[in-house]
C-alpha atoms as a PDB file:
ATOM      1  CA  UNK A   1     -34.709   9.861  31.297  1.00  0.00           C
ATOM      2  CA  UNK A   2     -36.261   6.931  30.258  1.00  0.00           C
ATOM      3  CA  UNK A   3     -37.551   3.748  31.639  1.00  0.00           C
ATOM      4  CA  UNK A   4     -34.394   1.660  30.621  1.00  0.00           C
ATOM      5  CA  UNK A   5     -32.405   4.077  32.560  1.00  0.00           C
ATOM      6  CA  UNK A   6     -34.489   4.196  35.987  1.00  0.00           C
ATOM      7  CA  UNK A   7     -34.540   0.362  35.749  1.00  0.00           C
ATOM      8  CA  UNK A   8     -30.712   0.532  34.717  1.00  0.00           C
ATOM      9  CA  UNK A   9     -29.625   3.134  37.885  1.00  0.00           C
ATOM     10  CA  UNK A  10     -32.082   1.429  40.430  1.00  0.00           C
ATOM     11  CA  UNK A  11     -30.503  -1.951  40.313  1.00  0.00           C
ATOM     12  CA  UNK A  12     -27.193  -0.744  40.183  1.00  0.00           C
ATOM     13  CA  UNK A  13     -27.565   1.631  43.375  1.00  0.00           C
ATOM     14  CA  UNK A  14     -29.618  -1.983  44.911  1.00  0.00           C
ATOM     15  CA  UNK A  15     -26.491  -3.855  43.532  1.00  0.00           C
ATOM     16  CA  UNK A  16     -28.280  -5.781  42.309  1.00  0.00           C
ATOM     17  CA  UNK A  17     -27.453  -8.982  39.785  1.00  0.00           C
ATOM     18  CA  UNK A  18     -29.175 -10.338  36.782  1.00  0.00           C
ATOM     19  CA  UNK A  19     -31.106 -12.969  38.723  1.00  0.00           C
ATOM     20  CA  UNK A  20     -31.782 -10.668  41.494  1.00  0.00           C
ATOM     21  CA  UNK A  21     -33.905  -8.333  39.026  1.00  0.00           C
ATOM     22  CA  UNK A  22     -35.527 -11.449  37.781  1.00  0.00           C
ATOM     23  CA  UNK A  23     -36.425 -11.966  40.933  1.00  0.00           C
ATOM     24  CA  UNK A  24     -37.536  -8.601  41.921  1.00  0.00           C
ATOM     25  CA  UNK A  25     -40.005  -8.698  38.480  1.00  0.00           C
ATOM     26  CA  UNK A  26     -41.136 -12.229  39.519  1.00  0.00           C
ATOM     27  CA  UNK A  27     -42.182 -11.002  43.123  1.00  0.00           C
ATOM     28  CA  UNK A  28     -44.258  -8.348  40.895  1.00  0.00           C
ATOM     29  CA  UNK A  29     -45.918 -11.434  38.572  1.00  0.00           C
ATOM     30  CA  UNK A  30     -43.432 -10.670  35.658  1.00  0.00           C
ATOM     31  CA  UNK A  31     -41.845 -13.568  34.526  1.00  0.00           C
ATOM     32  CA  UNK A  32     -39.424 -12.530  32.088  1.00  0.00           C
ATOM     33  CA  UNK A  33     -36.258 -14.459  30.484  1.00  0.00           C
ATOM     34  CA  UNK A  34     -32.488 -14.017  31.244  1.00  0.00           C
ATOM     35  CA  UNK A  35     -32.413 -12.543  27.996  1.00  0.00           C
ATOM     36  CA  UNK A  36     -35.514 -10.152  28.193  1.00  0.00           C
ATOM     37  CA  UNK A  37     -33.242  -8.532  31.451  1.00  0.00           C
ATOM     38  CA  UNK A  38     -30.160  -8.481  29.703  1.00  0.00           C
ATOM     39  CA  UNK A  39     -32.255  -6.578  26.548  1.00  0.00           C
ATOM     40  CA  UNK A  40     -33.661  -4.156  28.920  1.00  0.00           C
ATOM     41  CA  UNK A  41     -30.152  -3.373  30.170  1.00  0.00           C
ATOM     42  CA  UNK A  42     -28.841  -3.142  26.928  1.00  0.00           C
ATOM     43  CA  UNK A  43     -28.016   0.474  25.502  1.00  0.00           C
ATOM     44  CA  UNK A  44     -30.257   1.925  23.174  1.00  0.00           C
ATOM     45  CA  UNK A  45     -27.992   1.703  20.147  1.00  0.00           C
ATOM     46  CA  UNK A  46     -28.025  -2.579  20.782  1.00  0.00           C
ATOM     47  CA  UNK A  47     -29.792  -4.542  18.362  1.00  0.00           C
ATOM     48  CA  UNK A  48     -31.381  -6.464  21.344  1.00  0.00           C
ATOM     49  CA  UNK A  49     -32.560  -3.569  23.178  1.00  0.00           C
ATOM     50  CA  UNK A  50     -36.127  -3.716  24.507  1.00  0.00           C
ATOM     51  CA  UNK A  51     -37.625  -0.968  25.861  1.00  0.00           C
ATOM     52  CA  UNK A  52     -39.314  -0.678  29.795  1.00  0.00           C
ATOM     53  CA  UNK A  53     -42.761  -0.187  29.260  1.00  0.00           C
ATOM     54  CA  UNK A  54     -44.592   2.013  32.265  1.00  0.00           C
ATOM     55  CA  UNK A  55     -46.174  -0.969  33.913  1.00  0.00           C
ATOM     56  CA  UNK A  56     -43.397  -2.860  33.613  1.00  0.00           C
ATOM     57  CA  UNK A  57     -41.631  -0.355  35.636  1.00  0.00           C
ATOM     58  CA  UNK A  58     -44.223   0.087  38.081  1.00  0.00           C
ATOM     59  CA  UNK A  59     -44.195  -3.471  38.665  1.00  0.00           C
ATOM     60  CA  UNK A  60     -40.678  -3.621  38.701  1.00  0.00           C
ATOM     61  CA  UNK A  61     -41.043  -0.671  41.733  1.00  0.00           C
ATOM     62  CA  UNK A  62     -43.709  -3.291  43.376  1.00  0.00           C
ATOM     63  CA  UNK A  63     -41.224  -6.409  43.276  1.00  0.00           C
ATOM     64  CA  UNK A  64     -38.761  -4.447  45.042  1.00  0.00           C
ATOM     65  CA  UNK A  65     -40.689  -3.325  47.681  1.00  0.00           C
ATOM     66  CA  UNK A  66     -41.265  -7.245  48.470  1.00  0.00           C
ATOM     67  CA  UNK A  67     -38.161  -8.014  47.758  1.00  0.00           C
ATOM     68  CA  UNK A  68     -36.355  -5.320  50.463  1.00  0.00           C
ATOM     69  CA  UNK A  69     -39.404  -5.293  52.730  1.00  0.00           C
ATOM     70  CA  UNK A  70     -41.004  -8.743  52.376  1.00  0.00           C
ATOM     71  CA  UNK A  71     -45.138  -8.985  52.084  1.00  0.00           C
ATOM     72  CA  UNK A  72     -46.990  -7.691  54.558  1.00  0.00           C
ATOM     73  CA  UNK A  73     -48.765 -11.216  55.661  1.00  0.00           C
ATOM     74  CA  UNK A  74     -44.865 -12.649  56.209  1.00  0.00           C
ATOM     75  CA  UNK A  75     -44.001 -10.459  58.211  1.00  0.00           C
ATOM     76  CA  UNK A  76     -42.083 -13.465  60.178  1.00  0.00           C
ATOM     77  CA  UNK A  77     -40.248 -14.192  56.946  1.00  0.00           C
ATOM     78  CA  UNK A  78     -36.647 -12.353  56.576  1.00  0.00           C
ATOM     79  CA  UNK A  79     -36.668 -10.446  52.956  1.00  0.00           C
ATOM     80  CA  UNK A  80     -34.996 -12.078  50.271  1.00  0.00           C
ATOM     81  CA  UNK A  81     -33.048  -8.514  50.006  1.00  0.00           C
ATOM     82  CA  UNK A  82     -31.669  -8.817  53.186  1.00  0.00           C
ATOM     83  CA  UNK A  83     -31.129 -12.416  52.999  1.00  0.00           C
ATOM     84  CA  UNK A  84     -29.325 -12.052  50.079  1.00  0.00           C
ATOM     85  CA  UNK A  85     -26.964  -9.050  51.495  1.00  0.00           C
ATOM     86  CA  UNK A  86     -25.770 -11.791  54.011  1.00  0.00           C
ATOM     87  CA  UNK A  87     -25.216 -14.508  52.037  1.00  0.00           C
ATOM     88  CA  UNK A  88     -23.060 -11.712  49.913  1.00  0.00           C
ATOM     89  CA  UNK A  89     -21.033 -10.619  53.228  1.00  0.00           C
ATOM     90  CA  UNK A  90     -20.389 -14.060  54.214  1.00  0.00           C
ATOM     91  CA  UNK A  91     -19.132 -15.475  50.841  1.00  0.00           C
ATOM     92  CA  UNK A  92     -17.031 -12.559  51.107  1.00  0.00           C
ATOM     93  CA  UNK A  93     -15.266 -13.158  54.213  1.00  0.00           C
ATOM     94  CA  UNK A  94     -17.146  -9.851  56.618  1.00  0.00           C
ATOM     95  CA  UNK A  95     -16.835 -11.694  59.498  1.00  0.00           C
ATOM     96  CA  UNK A  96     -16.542  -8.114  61.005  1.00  0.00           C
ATOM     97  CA  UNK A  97     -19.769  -6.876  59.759  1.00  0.00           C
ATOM     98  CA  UNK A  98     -21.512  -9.862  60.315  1.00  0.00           C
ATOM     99  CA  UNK A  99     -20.840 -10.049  63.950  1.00  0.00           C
ATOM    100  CA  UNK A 100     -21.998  -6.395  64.093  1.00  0.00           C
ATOM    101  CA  UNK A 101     -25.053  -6.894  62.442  1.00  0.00           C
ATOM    102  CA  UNK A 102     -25.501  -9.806  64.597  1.00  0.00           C
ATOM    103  CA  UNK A 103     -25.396  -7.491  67.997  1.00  0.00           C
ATOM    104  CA  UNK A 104     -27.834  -4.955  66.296  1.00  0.00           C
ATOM    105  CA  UNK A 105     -30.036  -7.984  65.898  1.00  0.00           C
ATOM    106  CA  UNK A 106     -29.725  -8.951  69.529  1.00  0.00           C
ATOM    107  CA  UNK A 107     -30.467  -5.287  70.636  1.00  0.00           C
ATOM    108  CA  UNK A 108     -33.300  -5.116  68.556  1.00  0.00           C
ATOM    109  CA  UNK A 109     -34.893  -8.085  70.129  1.00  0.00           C
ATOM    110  CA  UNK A 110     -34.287  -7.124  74.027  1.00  0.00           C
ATOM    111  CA  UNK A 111     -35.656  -3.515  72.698  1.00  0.00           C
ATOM    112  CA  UNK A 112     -38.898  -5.536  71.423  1.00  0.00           C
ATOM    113  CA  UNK A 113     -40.951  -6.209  74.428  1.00  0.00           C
ATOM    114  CA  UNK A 114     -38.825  -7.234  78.323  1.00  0.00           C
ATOM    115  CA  UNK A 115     -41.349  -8.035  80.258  1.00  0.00           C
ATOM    116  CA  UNK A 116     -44.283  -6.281  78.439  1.00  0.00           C
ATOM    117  CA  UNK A 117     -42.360  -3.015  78.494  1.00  0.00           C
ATOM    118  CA  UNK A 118     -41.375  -1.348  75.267  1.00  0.00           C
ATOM    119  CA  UNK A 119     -37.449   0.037  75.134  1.00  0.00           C
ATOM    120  CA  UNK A 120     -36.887   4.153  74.418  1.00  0.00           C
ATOM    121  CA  UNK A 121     -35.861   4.992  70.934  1.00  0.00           C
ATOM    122  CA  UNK A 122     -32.201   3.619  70.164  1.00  0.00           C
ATOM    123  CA  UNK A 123     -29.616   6.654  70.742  1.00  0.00           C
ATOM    124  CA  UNK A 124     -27.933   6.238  67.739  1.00  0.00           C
ATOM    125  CA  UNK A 125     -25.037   8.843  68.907  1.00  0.00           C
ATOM    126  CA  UNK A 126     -21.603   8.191  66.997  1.00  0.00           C
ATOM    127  CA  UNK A 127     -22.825   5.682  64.843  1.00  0.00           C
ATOM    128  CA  UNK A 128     -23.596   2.689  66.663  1.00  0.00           C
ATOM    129  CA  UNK A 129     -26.977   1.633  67.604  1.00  0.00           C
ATOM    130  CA  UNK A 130     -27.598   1.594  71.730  1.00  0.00           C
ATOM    131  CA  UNK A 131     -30.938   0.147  73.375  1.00  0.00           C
ATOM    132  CA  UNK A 132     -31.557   2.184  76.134  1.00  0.00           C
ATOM    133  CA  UNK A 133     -33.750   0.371  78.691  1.00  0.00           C
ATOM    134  CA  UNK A 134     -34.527   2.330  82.401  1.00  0.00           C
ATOM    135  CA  UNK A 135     -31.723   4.673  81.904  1.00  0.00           C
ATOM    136  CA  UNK A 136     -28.892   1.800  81.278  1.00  0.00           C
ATOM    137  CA  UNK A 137     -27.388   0.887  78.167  1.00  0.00           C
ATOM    138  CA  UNK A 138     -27.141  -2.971  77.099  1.00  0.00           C
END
């Protein structure tokens, strides 16, 4: 398999978008052009095909870290990843999701720190998340 086709099967299980990799390779200092992404998604047999060098993979790899994790010294800063998976469910009407994502959010932050304690590990039984906090469930 070659580079092309890692980069080409990466962003589509990411779903991610032309601008997104663009993004991704500009988190990793790779500037490249609309057309330079298009080129590297083009099939082999294209006469505009360019092909993925190593380190433009590896950087590729590094841009998405920061993109889905954020850098390390933001740590306050929501990843453009995620931030960009929301903006996605709410211009596509998942009010439903949304509001469930939002109570994961609000048990993640009473499991932070109450009062100095930490919470026990989430019981994650039948598929939704529970904060379990001196034997009670929130």
């Amino acid at each position: 398999m070659n580079n092309n086709t890692v980069l080409k099967k990466i962003t589509i299980a990411n779903n991610l978008k032309q601008f997104e990799v663009k993004e991704v390779f500009a988190l990793a200092g790779l500037d490249f052009s609309s057309s330079m992404i298009k080129a590297f998604a083009a099939g082999s047999q294209n006469k505009n095909h360019i092909k993925v060098t190593d380190e433009q993979l590896e950087a590729f790899f590094n841009g998405l870290i920061l993109y889905w994790r954020g850098a390390k010294d933001e740590s306050d800063m929501v990843p453009r990843g995620i931030e960009n998976f929301i903006m996605n469910l709410m211009k596509d009407g998942n009010a439903d999701v949304l509001e469930e994502l939002g109570c994961l959010i609000d048990d993640a932050k009473d499991g932070v720190n109450l009062a100095g304690e930490e919470a026990d590990e989430p019981d994650t039984a039948g598929g939704k998340i529970q904060v379990m906090q001196s034997g009670a469930v929130d």
